[in-house]
Protein backbone atom coordinates (compact mmCIF):
# COMPACT_ATOMS: atom_id res chain seq x y z
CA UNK A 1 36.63 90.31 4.68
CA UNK A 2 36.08 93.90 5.81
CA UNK A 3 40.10 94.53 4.91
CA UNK A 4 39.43 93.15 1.70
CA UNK A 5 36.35 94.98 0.43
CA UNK A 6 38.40 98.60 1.95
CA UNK A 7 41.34 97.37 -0.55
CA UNK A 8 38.78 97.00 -3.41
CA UNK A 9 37.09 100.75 -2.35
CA UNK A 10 40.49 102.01 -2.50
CA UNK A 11 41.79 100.87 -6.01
CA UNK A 12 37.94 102.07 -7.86
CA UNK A 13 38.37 105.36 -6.07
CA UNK A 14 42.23 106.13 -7.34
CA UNK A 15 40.60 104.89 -10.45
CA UNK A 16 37.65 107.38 -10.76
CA UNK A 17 39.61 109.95 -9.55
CA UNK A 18 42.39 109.93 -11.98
CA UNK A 19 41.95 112.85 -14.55
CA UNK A 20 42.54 110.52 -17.62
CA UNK A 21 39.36 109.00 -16.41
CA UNK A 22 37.24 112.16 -17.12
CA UNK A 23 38.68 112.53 -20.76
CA UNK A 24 35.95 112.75 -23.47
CA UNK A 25 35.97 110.42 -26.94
CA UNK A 26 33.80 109.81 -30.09
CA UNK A 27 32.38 107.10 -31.48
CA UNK A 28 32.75 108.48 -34.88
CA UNK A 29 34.56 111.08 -36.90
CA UNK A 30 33.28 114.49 -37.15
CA UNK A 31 31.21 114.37 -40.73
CA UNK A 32 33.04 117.32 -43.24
CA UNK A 33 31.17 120.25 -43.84
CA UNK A 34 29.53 120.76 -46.96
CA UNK A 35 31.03 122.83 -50.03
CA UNK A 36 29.75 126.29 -51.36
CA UNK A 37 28.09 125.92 -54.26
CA UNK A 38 29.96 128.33 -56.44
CA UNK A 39 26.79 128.25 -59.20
CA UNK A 40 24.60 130.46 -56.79
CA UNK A 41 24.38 133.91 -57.47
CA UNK A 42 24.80 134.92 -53.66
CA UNK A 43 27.99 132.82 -52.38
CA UNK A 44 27.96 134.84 -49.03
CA UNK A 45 24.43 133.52 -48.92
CA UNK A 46 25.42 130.01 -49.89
CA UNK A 47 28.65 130.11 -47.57
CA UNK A 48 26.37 131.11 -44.14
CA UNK A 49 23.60 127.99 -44.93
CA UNK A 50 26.30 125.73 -45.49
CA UNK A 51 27.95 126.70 -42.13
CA UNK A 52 24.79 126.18 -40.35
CA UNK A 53 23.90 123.02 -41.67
CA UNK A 54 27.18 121.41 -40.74
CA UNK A 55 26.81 123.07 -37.25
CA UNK A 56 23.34 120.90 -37.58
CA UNK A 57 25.44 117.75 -38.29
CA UNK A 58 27.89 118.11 -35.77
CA UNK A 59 25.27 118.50 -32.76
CA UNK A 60 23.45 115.55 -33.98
CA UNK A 61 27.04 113.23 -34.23
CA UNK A 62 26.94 111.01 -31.46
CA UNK A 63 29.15 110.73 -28.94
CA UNK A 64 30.59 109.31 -25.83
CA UNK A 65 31.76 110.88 -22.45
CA UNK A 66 32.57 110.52 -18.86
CA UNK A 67 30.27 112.94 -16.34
CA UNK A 68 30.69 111.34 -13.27
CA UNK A 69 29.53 107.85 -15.18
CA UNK A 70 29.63 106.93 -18.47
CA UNK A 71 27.32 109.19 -20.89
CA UNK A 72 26.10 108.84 -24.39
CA UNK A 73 24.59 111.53 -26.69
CA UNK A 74 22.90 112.19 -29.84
CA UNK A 75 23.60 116.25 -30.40
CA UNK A 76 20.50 117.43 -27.69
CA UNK A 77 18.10 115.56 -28.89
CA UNK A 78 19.07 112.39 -26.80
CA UNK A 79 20.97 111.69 -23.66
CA UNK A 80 21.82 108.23 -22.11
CA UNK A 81 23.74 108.11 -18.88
CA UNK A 82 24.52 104.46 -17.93
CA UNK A 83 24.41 103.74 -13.69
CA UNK A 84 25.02 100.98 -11.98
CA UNK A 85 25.23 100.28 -8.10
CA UNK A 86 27.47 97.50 -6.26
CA UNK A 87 26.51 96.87 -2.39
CA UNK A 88 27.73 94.50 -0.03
CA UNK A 89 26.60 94.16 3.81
CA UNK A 90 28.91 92.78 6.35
CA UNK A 91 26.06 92.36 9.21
CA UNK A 92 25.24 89.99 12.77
CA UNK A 93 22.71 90.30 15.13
CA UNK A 94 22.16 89.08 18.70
CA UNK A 95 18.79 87.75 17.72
CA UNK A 96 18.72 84.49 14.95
CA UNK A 97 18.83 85.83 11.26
CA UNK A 98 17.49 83.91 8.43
CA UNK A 99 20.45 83.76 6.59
CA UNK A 100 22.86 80.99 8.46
CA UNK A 101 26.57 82.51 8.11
CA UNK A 102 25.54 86.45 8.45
CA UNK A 103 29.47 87.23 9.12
CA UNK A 104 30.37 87.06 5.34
CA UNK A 105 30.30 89.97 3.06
CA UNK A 106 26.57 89.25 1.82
CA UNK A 107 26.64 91.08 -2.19
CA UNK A 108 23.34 92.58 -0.94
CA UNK A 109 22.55 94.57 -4.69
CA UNK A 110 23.61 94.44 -7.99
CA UNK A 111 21.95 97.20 -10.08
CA UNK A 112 22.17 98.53 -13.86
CA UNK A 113 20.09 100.95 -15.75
CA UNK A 114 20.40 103.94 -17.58
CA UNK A 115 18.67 107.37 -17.19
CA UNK A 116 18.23 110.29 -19.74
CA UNK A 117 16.31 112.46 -21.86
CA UNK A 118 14.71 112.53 -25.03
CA UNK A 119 14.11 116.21 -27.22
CA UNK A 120 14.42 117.87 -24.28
CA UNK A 121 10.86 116.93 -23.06
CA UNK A 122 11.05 113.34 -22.18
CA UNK A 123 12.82 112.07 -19.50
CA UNK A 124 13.35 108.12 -18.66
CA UNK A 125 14.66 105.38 -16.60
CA UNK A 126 15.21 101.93 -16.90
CA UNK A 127 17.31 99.68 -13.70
CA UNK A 128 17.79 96.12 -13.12
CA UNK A 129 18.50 94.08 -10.26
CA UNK A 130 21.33 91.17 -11.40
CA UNK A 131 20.08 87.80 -9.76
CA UNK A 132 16.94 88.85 -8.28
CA UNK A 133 13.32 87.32 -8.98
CA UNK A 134 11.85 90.51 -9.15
CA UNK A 135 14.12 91.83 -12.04
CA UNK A 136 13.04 94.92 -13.58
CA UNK A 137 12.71 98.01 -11.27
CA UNK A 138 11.95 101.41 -12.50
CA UNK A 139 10.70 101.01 -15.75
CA UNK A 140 9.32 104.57 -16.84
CA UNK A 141 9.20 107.15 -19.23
CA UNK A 142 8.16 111.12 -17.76
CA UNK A 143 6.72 113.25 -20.38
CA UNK A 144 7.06 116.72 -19.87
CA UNK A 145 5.70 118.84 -22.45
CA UNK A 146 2.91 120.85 -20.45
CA UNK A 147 3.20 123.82 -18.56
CA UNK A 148 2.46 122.91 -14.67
CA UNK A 149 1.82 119.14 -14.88
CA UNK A 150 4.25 116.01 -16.26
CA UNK A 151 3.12 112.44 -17.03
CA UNK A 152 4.71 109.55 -15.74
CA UNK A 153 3.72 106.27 -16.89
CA UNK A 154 5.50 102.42 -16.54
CA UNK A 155 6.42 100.72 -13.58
CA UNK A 156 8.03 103.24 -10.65
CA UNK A 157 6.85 103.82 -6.71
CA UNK A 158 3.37 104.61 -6.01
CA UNK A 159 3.52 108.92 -4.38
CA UNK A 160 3.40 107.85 -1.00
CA UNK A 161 6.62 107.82 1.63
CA UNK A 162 9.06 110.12 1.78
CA UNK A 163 11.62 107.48 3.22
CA UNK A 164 10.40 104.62 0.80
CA UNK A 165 10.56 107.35 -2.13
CA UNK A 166 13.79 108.10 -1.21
CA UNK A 167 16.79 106.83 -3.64
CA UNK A 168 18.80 104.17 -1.91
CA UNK A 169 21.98 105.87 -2.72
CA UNK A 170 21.24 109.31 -0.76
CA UNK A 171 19.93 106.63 2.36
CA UNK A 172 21.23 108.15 5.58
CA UNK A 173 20.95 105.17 6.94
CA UNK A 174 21.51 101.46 5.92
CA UNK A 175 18.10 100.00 6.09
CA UNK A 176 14.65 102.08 5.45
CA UNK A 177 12.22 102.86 8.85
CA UNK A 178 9.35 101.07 9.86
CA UNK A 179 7.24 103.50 8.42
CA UNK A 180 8.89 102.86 5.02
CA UNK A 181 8.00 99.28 4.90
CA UNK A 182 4.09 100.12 5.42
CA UNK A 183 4.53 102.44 2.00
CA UNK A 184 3.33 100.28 -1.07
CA UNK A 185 6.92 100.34 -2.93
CA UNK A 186 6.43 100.25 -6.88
CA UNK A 187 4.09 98.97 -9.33
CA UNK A 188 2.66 99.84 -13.04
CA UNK A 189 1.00 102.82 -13.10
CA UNK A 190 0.46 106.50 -14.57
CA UNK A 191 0.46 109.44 -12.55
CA UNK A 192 0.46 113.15 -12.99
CA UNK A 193 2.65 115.15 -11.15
CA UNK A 194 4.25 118.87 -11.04
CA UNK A 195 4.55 121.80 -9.30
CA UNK A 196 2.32 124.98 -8.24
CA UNK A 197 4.10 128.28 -6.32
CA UNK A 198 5.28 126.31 -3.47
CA UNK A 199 2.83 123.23 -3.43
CA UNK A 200 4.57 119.69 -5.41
CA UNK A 201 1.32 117.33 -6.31
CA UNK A 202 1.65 114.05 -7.16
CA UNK A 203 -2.10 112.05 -8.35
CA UNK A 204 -1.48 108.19 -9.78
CA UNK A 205 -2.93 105.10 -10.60
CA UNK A 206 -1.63 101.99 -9.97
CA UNK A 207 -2.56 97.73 -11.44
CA UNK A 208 -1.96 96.96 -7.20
CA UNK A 209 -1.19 97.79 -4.29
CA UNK A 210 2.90 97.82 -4.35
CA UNK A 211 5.24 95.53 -4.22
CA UNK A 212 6.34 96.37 -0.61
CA UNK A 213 2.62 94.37 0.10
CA UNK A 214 3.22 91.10 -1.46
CA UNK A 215 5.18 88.62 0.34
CA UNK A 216 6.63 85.10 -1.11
CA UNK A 217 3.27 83.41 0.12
CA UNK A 218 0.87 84.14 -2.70
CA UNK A 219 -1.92 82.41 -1.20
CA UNK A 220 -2.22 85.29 0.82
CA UNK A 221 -3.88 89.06 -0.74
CA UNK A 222 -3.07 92.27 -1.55
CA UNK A 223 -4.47 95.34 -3.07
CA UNK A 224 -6.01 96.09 -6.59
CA UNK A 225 -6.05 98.94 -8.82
CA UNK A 226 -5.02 101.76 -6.36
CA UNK A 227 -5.50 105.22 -6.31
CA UNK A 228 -2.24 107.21 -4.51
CA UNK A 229 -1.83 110.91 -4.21
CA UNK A 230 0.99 112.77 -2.39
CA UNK A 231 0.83 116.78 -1.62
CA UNK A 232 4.04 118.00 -0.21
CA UNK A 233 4.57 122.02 0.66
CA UNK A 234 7.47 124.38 1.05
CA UNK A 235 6.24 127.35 1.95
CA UNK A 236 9.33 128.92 2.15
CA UNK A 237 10.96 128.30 -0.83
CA UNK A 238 10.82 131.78 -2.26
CA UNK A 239 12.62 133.42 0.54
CA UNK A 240 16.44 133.11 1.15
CA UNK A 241 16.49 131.85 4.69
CA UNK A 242 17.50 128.87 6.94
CA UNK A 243 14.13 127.53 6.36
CA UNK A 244 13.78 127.59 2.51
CA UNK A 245 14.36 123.93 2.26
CA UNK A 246 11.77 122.97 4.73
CA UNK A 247 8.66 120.66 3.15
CA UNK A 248 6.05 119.23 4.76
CA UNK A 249 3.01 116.74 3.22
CA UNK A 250 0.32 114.87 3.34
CA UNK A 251 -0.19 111.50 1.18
CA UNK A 252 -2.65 108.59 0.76
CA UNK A 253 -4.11 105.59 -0.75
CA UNK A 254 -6.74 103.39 -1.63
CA UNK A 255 -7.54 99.71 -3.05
CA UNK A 256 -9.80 97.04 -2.60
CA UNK A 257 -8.78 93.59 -0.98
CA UNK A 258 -10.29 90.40 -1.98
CA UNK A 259 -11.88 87.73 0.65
CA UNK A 260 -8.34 85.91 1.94
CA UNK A 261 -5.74 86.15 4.23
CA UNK A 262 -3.81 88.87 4.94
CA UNK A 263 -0.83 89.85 3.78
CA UNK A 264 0.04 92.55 5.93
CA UNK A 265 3.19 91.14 8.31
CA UNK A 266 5.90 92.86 10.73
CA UNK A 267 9.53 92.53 10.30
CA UNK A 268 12.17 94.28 12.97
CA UNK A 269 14.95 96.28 11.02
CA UNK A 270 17.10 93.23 9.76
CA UNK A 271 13.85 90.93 8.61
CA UNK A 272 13.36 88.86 11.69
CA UNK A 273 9.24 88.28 11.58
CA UNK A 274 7.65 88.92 14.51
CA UNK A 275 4.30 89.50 13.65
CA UNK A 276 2.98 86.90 10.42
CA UNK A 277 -1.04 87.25 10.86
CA UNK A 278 -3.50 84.55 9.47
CA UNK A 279 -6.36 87.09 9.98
CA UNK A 280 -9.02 87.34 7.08
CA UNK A 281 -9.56 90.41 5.83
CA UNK A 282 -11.54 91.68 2.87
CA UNK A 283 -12.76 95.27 1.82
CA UNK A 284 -10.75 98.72 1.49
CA UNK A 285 -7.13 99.14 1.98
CA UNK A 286 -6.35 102.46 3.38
CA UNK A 287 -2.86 104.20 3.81
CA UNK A 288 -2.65 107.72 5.57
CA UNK A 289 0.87 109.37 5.74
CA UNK A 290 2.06 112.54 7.28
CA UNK A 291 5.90 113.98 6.09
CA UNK A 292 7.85 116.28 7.50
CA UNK A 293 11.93 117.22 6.02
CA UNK A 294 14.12 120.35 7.21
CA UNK A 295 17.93 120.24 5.96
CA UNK A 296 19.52 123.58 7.47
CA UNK A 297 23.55 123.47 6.48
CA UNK A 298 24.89 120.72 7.22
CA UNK A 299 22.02 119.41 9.71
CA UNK A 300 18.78 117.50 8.52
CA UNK A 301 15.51 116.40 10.54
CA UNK A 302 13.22 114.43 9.32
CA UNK A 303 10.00 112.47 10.40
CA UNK A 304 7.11 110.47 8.95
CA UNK A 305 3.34 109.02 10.41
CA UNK A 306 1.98 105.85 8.57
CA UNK A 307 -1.36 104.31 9.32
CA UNK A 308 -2.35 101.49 7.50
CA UNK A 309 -5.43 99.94 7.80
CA UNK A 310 -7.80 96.88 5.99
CA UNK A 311 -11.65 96.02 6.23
CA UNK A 312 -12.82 92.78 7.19
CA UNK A 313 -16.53 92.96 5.82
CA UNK A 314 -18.22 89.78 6.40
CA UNK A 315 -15.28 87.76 7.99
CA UNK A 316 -16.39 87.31 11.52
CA UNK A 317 -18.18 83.55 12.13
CA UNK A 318 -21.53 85.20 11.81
CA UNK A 319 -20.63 86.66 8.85
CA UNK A 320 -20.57 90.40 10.16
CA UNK A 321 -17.97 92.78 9.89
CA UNK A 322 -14.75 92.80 12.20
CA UNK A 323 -12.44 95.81 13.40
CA UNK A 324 -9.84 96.38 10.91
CA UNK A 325 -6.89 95.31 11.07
CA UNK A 326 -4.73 98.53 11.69
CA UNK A 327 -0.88 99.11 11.19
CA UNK A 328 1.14 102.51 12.52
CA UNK A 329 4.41 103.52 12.11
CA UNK A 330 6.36 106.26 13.30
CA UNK A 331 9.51 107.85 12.99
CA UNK A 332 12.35 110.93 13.68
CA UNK A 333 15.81 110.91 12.65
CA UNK A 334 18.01 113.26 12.50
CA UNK A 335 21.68 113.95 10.82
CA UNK A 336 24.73 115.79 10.71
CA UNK A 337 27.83 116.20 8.17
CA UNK A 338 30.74 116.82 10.66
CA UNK A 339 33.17 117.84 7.70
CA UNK A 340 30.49 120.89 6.72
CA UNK A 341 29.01 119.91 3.67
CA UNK A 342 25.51 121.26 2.61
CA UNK A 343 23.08 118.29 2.98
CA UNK A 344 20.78 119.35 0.41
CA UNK A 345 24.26 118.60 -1.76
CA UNK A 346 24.00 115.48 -0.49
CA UNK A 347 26.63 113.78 1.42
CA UNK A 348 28.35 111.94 -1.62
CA UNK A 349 29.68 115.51 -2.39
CA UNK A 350 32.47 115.94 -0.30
CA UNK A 351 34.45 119.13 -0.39
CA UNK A 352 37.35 117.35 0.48
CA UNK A 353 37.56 114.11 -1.67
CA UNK A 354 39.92 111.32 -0.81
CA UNK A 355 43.17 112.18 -2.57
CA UNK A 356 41.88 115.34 -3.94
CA UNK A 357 42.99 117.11 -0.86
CA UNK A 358 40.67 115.89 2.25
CA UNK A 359 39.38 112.95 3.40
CA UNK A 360 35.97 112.80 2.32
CA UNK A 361 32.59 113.45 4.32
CA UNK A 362 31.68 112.14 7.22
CA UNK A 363 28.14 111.69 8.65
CA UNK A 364 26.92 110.45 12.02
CA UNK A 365 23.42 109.97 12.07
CA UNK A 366 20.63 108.57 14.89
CA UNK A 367 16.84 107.76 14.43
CA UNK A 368 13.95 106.60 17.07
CA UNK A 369 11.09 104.46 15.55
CA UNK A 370 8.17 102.52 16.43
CA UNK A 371 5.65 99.96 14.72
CA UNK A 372 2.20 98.48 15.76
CA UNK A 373 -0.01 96.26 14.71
CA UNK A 374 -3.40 95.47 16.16
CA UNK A 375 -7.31 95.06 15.73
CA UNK A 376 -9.25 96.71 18.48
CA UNK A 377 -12.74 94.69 19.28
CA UNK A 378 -14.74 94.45 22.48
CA UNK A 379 -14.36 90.38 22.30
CA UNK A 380 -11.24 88.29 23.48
CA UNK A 381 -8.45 88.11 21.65
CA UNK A 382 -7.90 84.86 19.60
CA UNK A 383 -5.50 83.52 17.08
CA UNK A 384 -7.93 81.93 15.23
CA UNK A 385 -8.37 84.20 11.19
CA UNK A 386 -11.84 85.62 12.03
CA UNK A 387 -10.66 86.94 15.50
CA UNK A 388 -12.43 89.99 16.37
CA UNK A 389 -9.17 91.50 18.73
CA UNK A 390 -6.00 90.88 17.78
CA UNK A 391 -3.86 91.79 20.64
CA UNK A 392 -1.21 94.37 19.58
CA UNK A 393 2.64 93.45 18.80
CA UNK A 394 5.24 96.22 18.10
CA UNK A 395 9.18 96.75 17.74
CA UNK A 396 10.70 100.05 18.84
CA UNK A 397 14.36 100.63 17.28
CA UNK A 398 16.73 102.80 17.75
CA UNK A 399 19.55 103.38 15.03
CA UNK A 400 22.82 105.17 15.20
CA UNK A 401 25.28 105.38 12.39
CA UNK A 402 27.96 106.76 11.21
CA UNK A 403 28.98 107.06 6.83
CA UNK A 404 32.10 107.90 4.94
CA UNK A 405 32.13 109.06 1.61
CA UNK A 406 35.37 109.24 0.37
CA UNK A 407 34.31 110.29 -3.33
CA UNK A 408 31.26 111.02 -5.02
CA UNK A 409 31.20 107.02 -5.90
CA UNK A 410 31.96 104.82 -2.85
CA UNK A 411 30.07 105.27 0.55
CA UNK A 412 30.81 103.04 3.91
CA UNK A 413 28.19 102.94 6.29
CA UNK A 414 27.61 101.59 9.45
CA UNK A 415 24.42 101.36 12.07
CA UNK A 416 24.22 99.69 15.45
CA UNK A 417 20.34 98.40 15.40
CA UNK A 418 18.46 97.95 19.14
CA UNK A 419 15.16 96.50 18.33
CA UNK A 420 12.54 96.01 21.62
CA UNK A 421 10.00 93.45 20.21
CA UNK A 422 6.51 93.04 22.28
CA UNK A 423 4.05 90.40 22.15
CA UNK A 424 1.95 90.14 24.73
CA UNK A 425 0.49 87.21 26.10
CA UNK A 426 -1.93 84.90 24.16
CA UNK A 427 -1.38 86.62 20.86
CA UNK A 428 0.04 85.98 17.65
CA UNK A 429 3.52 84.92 17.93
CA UNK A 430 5.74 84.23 14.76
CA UNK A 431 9.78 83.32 14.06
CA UNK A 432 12.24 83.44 16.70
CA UNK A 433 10.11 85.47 19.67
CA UNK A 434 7.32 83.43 21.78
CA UNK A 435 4.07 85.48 23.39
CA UNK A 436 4.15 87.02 26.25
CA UNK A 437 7.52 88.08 26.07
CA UNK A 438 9.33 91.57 25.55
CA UNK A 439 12.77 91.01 23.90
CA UNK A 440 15.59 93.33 23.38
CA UNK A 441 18.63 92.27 21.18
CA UNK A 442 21.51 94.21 19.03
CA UNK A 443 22.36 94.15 15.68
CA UNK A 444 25.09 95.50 13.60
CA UNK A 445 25.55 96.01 9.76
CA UNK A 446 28.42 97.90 7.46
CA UNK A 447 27.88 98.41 4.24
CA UNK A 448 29.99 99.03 1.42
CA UNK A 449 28.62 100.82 -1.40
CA UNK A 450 29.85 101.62 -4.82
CA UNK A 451 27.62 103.90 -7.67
CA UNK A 452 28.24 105.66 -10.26
């Protein structure tokens, strides 16, 4: 199956690359300019406003083109550029998986959308997932008409992650961190958002708590309206140095709970549960997270601190409050682009392409991570939901990988997975892993990617 999806790689990429591929049309004929009228007094006059008004008409004639992916425009009033993304994971793991035959290629996404502007001060973008119960994805329009602040409103990810707010196509690896899955995801909201000197601010509001949150049970809660800001600096950016990509940030959020069970839950890197809580909880949902990102040459470092925690007012069996229930998640990863590509390019910018003289980029990558997830009381742990200590369970992970890119469209990627899962004894255990145990396993995943 592996030989088969590299065959299918290879025929889109002598595709794209062909040059009649990047050949421009129109969708209609240009309109005829206009005739002098010869009654006027002043026919050099005449002659100049009739020049400029069929310059006017051609801008606005629209028309289609290929710019790395198909593009549609309307003069510069209105650009469309159409995107889809085609993934497929090839994956196993020494541990059960919840899928029964993981050694086929599993057609993991299957995205459309477009992206574009509008009059030069709108920008949006729409994406869909094919054959997905959650549909609709980024739904948004940014309006950009102020000096030092933009508006964002529809459905897009709440400012808070730098891993979760990262696009899945510039991933440097083939699942997100830990860290990434305690980040609320996306949900309908506004938020303001800009620049000032070398500080980027992002301030939202949000109908919940992120989709990232909400499981399949929907008995179980989740966040309300939620307020999410995101402060990111790079002090640097002014100077012309090694370090004038470096950012670092600060983000957080808040929402209220309802009286239920919680939703909160621990997965290892390829979904096993390990951790499915039937605590109650009710009260404030707090998320703290700390950033940091330095891409010098081809080299990158990055690293991200998430704590999560939730109130249980009024849930113990006295009615009093409990400890809250408290997540953290930690990570460092770092990268580097042996053919010598910039990585703030990205690494789907090879110098090199395949059949353009090179063979691509290449990227070998490795990350150390952690998760936790505990209530700290002074009573005896229980499973029972109105426990006051819940005794902690955690997964460390390490992740090394390696990614081809032999275009600017197709990516291969592949990550060997060790997950360490602990739950000590007389706690919470949940899918394949018992209490009181400590269990190591391997997993492996490639991925074939094609975007455009």
């Amino acid at each position: 199956m592996i030989c088969k999806a590299l065959a299918v790689i290879g025929v889109m990429t002598l595709f794209l690359s062909h040059p009649s591929s990047a050949q421009e049309t129109t969708t209609q004929p240009a309109e005829r300019p206009e005739k002098a009228d010869t009654t006027k007094k002043e026919p050099e006059k005449t002659d100049t406003t009739t020049k400029e008004a069929s310059s006017d008409a051609t801008k606005r004639e629209w028309r289609l083109s290929w710019e790395n992916r198909p593009s549609v425009r309307y003069g510069d009033l209105v650009r469309i550029d159409v995107r889809a993304r085609f993934i497929g994971d090839v994956r196993g793991s020494d541990a059960s998986l919840e899928e029964s035959d993981t050694s086929r290629l599993d057609i993991a996404r299957r995205r459309v959308g477009a992206t574009g502007t509008i009059a030069r001060v709108a920008d949006f973008q729409i994406e869909r997932e094919l054959a997905s119960a959650r549909g609709w994805r980024d739904v948004y329009v940014n309006y950009r008409g102020f000096d030092h602040v933009d508006i964002q409103g529809g459905q897009f990810k709440l400012p808070f992650g730098l891993d979760e707010n990262t696009s899945s196509a510039n991933l440097d690896f083939v699942y997100r961190s830990r860290a990434a899955a305690l980040s609320p995801g996306r949900d309908p909201g506004v938020m303001a958002h800009g620049r000032v000197r070398t500080l980027h601010y992002e301030l939202g509001l949000f109908a919940r708590d992120g989709d990232n949150a909400r499981g399949n049970d929907t008995q179980r809660v989740s966040g309300g309206w939620t307020a999410a800001a995101r402060l990111v600096a790079q002090p640097f950016r002014s100077f012309t140095s090694v370090l004038e990509d470096f950012q670092a940030g600060v983000a957080y959020t808040s929402s209220d709970v309802p009286a239920g069970i919680a939703d909160l839950r621990g997965d290892t890197a390829f979904g096993q549960p390990f951790f499915r809580p039937e605590f109650a909880v009710q009260g404030t949902r707090q998320r703290v997270g700390l950033e940091m990102r330095w891409r010098p040459g081809p080299f990158s470092m990055q690293s991200e601190l998430v704590r999560l925690s939730n109130e249980r007012r009024g849930q113990s069996v006295e009615d009093t409050d409990l400890p809250p229930l408290v997540a953290t998640a930690w990570y460092v990863h770092g990268t580097w682009l042996v053919t010598g590509e910039q990585k703030t390019r990205g690494a789907d910018e090879p110098r090199r392409p395949l059949f353009g003289g090179g063979f691509g980029s290449v990227e070998i990558a490795g990350r150390v991570e952690a998760v936790r997830l505990s209530s700290i009381g002074t009573g005896l742990p229980s499973r029972g939901p109105r426990a006051e200590t819940i005794l902690p369970h955690s997964d460390r992970v390490v992740t090394l990988g390696v990614s081809w890119s032999p275009n600017r469209w197709v990516r291969v990627q592949a990550n060997l997975v060790r997950d360490t899962v602990s739950i000590p004894a007389g706690a919470f255990a949940s899918g394949p892993f018992v209490d009181g145990t400590s269990s190591s396993f391997w997993s492996r995943v490639v991925r074939f990617r094609f975007a455009m």
